[in-house]
PDB file of N, CA and C in Angstrom:
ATOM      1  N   UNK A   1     150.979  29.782  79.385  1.00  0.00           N
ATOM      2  CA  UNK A   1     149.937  30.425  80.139  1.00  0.00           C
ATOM      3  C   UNK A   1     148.781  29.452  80.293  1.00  0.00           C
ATOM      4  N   UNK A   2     148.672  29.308  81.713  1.00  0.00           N
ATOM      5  CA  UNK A   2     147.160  28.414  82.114  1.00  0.00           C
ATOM      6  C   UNK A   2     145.761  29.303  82.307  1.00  0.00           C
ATOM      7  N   UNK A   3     144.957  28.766  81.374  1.00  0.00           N
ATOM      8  CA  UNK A   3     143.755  29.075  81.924  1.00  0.00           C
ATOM      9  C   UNK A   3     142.276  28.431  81.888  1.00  0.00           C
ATOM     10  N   UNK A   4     141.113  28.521  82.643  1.00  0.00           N
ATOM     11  CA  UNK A   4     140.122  27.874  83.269  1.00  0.00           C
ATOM     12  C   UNK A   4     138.847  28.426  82.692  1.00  0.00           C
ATOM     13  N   UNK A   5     138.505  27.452  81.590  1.00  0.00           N
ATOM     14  CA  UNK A   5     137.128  27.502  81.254  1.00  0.00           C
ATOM     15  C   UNK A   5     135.833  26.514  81.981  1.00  0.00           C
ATOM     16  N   UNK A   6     135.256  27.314  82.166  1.00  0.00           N
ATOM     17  CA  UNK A   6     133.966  26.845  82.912  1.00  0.00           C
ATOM     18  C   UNK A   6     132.369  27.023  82.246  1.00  0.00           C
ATOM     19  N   UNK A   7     131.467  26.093  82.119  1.00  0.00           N
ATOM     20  CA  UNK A   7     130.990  25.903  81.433  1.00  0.00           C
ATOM     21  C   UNK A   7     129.185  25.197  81.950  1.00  0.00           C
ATOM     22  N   UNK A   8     128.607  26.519  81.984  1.00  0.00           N
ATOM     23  CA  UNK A   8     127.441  25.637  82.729  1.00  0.00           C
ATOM     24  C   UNK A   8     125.781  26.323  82.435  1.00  0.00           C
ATOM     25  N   UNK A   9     125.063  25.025  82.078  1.00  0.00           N
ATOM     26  CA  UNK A   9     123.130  25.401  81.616  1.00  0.00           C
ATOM     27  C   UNK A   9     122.986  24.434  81.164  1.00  0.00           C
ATOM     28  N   UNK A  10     121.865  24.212  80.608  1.00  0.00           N
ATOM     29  CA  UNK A  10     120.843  23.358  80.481  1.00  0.00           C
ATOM     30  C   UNK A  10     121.884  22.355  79.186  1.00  0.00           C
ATOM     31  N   UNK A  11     122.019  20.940  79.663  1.00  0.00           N
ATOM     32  CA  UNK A  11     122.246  20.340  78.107  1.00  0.00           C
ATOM     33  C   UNK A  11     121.632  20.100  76.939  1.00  0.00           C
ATOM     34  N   UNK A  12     122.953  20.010  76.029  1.00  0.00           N
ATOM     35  CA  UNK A  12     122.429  20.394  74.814  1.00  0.00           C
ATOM     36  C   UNK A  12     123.414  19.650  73.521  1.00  0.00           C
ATOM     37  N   UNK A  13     122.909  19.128  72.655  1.00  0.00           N
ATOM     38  CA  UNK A  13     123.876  18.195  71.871  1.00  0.00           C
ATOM     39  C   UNK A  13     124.994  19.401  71.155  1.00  0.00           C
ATOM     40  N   UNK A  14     126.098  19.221  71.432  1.00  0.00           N
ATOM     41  CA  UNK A  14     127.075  19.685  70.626  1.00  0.00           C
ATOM     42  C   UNK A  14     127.851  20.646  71.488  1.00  0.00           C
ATOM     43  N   UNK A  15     127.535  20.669  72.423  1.00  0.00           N
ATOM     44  CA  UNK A  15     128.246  21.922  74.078  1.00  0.00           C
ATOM     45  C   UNK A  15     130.134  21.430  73.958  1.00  0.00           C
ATOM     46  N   UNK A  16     130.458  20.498  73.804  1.00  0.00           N
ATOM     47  CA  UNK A  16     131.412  19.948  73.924  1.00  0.00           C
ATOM     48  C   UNK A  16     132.377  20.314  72.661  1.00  0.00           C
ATOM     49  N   UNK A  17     131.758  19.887  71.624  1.00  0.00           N
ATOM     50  CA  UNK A  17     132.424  19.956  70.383  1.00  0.00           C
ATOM     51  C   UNK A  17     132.436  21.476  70.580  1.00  0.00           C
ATOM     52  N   UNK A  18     131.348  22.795  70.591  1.00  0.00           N
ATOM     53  CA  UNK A  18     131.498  23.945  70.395  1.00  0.00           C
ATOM     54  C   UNK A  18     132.545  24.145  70.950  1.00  0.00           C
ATOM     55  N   UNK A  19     132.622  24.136  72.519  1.00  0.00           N
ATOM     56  CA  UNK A  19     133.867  24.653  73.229  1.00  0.00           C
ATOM     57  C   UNK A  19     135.239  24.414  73.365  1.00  0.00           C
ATOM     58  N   UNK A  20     134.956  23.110  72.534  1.00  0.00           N
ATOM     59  CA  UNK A  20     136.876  23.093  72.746  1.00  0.00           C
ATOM     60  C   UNK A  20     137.208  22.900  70.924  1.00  0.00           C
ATOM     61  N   UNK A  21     136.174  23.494  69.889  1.00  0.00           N
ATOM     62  CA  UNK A  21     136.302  24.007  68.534  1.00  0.00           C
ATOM     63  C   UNK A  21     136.952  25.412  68.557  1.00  0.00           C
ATOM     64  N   UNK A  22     136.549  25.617  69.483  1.00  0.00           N
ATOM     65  CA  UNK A  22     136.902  27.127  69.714  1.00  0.00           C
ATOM     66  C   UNK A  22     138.084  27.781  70.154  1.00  0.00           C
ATOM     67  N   UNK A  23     138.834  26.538  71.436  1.00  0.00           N
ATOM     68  CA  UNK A  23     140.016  26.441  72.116  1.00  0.00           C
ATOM     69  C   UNK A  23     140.957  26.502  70.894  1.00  0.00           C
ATOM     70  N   UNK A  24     140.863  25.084  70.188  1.00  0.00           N
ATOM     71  CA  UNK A  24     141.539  24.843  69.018  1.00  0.00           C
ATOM     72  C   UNK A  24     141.710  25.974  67.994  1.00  0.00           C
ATOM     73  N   UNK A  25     140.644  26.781  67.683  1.00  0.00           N
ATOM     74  CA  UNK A  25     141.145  28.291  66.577  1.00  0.00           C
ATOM     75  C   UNK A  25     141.783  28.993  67.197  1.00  0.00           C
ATOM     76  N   UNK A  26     142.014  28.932  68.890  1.00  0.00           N
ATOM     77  CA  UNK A  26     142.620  30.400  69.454  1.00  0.00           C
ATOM     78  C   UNK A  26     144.439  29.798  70.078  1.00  0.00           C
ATOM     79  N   UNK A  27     144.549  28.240  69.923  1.00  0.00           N
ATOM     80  CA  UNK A  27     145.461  27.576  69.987  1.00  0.00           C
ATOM     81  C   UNK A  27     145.967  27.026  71.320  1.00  0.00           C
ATOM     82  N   UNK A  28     144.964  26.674  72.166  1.00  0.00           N
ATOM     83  CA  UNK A  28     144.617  25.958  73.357  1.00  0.00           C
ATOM     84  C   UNK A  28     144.893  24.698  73.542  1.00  0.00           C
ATOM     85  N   UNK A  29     145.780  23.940  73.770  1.00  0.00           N
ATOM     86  CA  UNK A  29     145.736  22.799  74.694  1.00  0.00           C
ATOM     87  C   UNK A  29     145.138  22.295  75.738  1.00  0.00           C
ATOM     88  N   UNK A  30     144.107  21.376  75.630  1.00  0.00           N
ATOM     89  CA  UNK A  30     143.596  20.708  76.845  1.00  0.00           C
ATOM     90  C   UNK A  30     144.443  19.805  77.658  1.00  0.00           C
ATOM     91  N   UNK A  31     144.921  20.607  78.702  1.00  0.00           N
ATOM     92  CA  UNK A  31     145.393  19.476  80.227  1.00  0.00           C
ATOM     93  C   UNK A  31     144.612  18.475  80.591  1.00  0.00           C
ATOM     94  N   UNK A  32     143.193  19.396  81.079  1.00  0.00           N
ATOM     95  CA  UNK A  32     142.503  18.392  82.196  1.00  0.00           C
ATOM     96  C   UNK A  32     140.947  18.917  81.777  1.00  0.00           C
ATOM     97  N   UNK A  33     140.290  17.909  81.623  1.00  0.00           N
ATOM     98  CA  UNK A  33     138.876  18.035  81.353  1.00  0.00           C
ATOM     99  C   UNK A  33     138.006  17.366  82.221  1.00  0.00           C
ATOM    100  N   UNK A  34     136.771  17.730  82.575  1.00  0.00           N
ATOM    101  CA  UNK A  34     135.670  17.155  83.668  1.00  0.00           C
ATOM    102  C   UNK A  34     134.299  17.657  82.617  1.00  0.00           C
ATOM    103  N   UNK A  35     133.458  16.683  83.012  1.00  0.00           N
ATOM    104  CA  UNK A  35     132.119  17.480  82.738  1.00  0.00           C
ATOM    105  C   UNK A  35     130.898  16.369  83.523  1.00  0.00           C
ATOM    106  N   UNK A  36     129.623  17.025  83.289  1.00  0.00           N
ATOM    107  CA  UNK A  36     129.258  16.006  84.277  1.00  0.00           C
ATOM    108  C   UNK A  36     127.417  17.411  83.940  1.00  0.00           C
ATOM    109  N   UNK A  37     127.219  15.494  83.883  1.00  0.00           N
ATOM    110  CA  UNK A  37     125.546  16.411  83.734  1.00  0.00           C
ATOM    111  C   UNK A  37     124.506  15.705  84.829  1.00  0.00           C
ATOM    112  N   UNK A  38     123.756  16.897  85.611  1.00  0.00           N
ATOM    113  CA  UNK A  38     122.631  16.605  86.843  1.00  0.00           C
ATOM    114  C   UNK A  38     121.574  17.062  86.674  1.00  0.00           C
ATOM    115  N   UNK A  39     120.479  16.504  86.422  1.00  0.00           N
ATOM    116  CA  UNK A  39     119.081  16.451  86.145  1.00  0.00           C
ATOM    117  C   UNK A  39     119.080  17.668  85.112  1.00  0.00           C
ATOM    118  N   UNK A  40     119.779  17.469  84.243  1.00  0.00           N
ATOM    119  CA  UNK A  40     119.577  18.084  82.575  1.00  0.00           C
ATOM    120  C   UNK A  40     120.421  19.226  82.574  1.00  0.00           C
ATOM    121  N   UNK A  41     121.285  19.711  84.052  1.00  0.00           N
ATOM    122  CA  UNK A  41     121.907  20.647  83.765  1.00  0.00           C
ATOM    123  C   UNK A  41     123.376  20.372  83.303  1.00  0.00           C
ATOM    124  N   UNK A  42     124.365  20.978  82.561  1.00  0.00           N
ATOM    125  CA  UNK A  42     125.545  20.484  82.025  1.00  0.00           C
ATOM    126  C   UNK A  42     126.417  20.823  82.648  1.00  0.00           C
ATOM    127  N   UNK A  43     127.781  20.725  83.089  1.00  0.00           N
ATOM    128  CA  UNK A  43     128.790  22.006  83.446  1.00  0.00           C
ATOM    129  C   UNK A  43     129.839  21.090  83.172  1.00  0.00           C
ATOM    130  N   UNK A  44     130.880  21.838  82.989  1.00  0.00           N
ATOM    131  CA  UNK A  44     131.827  21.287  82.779  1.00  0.00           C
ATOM    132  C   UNK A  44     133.455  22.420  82.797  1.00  0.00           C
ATOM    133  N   UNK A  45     134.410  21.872  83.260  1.00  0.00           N
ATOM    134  CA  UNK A  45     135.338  22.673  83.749  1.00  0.00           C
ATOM    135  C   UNK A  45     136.939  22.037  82.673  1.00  0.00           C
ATOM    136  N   UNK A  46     137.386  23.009  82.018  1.00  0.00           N
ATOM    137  CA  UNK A  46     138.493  22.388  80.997  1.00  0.00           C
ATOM    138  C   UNK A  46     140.090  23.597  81.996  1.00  0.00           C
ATOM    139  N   UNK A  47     141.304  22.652  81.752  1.00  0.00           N
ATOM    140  CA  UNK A  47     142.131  23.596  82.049  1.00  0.00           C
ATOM    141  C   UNK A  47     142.940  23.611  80.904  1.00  0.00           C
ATOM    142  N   UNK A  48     143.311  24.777  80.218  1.00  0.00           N
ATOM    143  CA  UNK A  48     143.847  24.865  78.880  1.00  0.00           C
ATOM    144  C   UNK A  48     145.367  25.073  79.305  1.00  0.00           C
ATOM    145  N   UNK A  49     146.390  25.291  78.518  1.00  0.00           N
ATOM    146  CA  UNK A  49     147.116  25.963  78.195  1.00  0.00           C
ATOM    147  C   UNK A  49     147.464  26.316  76.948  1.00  0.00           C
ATOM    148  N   UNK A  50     148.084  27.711  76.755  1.00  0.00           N
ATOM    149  CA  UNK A  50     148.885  28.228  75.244  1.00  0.00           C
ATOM    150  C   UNK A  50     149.871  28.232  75.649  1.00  0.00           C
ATOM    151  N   UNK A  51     150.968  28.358  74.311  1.00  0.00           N
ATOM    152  CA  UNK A  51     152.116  28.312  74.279  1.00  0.00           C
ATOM    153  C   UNK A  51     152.804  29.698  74.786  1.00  0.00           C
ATOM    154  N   UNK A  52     152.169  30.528  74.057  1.00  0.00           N
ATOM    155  CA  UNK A  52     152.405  32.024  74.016  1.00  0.00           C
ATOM    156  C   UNK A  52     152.165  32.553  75.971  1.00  0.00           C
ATOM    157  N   UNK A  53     153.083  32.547  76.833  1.00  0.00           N
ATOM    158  CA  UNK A  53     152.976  32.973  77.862  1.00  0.00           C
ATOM    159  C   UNK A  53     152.317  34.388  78.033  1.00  0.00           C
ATOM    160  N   UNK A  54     152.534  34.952  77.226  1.00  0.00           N
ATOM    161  CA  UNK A  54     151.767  36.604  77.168  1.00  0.00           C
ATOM    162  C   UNK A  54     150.424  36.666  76.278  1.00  0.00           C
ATOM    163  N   UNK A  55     150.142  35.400  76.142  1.00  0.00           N
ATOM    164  CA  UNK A  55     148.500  35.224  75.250  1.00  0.00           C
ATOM    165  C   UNK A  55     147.310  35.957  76.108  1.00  0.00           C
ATOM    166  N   UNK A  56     146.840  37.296  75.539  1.00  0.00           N
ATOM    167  CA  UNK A  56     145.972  37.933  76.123  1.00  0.00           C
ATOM    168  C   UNK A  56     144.924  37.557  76.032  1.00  0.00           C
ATOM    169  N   UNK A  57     144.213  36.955  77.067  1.00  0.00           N
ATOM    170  CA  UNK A  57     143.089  36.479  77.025  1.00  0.00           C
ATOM    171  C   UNK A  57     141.606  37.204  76.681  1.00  0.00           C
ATOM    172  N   UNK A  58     141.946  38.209  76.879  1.00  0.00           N
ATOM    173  CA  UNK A  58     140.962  39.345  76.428  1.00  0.00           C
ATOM    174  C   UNK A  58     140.446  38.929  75.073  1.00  0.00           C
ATOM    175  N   UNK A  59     141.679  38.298  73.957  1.00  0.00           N
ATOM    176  CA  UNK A  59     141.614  38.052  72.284  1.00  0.00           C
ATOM    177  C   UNK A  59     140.600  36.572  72.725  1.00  0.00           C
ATOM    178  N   UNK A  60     139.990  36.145  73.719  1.00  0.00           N
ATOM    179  CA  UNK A  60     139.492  34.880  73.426  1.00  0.00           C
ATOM    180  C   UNK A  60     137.875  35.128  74.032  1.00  0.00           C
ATOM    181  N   UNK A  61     137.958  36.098  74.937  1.00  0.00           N
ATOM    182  CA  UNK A  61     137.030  36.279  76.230  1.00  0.00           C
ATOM    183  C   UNK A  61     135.460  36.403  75.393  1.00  0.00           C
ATOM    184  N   UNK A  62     135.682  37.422  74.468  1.00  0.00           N
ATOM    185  CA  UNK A  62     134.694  37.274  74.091  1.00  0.00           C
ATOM    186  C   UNK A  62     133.656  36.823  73.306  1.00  0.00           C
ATOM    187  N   UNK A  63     134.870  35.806  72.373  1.00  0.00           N
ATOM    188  CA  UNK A  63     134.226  34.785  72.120  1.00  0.00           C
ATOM    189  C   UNK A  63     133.530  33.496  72.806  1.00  0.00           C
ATOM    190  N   UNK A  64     133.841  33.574  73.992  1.00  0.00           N
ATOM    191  CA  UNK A  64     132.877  32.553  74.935  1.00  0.00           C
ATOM    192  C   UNK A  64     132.087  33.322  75.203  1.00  0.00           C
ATOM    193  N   UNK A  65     132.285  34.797  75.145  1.00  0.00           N
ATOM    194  CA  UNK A  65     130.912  35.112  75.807  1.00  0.00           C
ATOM    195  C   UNK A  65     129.671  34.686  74.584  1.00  0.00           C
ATOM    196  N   UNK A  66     130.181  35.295  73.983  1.00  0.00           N
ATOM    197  CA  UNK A  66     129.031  35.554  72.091  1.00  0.00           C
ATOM    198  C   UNK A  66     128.841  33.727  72.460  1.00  0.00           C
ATOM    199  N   UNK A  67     129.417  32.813  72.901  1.00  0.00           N
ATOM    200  CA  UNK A  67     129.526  31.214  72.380  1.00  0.00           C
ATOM    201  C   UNK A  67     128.181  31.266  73.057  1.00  0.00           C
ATOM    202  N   UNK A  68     128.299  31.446  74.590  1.00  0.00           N
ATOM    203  CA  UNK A  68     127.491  31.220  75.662  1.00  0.00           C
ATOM    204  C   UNK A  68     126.269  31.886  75.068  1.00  0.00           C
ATOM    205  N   UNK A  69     126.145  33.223  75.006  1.00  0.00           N
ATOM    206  CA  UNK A  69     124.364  33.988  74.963  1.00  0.00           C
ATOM    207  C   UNK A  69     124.289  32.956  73.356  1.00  0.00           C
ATOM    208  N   UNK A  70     124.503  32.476  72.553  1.00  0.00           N
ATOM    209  CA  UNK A  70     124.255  31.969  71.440  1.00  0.00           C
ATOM    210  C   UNK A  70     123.775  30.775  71.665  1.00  0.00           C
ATOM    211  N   UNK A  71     124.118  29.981  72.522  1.00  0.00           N
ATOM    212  CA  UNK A  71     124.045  28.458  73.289  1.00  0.00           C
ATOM    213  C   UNK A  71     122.646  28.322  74.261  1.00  0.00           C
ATOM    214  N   UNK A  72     122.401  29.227  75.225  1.00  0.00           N
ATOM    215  CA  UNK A  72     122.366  29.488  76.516  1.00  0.00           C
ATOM    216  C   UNK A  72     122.597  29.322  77.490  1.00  0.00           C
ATOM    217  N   UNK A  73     123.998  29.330  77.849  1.00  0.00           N
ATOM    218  CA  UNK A  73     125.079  28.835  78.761  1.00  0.00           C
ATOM    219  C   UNK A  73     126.065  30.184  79.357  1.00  0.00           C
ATOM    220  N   UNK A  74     126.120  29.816  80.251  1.00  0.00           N
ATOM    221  CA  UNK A  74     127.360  30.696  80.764  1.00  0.00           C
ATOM    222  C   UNK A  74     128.913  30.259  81.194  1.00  0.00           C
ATOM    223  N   UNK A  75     129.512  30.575  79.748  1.00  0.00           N
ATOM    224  CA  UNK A  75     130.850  30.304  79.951  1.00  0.00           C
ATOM    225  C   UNK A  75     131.791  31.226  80.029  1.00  0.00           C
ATOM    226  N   UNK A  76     132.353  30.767  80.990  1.00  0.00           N
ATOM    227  CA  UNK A  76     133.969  32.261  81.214  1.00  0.00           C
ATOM    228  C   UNK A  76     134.847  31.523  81.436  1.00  0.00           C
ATOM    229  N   UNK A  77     135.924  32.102  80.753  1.00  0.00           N
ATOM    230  CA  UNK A  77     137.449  31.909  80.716  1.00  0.00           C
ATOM    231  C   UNK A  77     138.000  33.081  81.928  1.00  0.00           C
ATOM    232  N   UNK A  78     139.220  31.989  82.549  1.00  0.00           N
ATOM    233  CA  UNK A  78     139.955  32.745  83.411  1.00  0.00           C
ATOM    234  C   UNK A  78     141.340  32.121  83.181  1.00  0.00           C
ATOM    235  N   UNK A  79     142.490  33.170  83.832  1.00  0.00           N
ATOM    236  CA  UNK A  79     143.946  32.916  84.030  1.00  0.00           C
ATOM    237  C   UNK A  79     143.515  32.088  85.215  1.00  0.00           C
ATOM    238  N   UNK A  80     144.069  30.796  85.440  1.00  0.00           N
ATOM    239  CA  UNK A  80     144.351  29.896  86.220  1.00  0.00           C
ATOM    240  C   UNK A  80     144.529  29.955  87.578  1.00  0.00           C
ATOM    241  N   UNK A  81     145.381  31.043  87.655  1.00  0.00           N
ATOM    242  CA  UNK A  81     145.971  31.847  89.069  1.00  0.00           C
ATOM    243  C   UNK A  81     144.801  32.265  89.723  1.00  0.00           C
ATOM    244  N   UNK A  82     144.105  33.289  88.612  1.00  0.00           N
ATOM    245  CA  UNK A  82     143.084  33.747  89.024  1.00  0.00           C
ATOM    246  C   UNK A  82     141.781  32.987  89.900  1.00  0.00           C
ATOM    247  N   UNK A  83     141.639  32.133  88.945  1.00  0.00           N
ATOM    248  CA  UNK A  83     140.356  30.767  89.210  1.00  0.00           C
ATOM    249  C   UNK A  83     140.429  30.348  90.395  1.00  0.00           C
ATOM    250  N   UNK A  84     142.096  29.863  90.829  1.00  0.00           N
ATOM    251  CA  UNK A  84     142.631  29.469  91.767  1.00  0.00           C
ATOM    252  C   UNK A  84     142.206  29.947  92.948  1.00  0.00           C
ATOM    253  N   UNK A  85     142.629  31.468  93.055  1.00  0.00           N
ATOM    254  CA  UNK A  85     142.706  32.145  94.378  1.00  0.00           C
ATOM    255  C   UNK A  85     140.860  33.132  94.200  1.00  0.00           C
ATOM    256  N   UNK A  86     139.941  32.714  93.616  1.00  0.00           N
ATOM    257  CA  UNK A  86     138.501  32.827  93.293  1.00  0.00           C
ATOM    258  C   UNK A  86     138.101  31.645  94.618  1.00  0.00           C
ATOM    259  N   UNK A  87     138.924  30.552  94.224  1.00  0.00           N
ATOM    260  CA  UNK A  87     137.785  29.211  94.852  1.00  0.00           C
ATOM    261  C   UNK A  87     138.825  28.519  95.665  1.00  0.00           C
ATOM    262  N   UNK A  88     139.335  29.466  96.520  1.00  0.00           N
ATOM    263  CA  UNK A  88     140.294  28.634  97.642  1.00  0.00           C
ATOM    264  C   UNK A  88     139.675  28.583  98.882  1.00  0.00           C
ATOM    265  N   UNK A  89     139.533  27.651  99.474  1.00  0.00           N
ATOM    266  CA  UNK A  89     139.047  27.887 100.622  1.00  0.00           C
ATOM    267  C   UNK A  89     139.812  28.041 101.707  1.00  0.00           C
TER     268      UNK A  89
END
């Protein structure tokens, strides 16, 4: 199962390590990583996969949320598919 974390506010030392500390407890593989910071703002876009094809993402969701209001960032996880057909033009 693929899915698309996105990741974006003001930088801040340790944004990086938090978010993919987190991938790693819920058992996430990083594919493809980007990040990229513009006049102090951060964002950054990871594409994961798990092994577990039926890995409910729901068991992860809200720990990015709690990550994000704790940080002050807004990060959301999506199914891949989803992300996909979000930002097709």
């Amino acid at each position: 199962m693929k899915a698309v974390v996105s990741v974006l506010g003001h930088d801040r030392i340790g944004i990086v390590y938090q978010v993919t500390q987190l991938l790693a407890k819920h058992g996430f593989n990083i594919l493809d990583i980007s990040q990229t910071i513009v006049d102090s703002y951060f964002t950054m876009i990871v594409v994961v996969e798990h092994e577990d094809e039926n890995f409910a993402l729901e068991n992860v969701v809200g720990d990015y949320t709690a990550l994000g209001e704790s940080l002050g960032l807004d990060i959301r996880m999506q199914h891949a598919a989803l992300f996909s057909r979000m930002h097709h033009i």
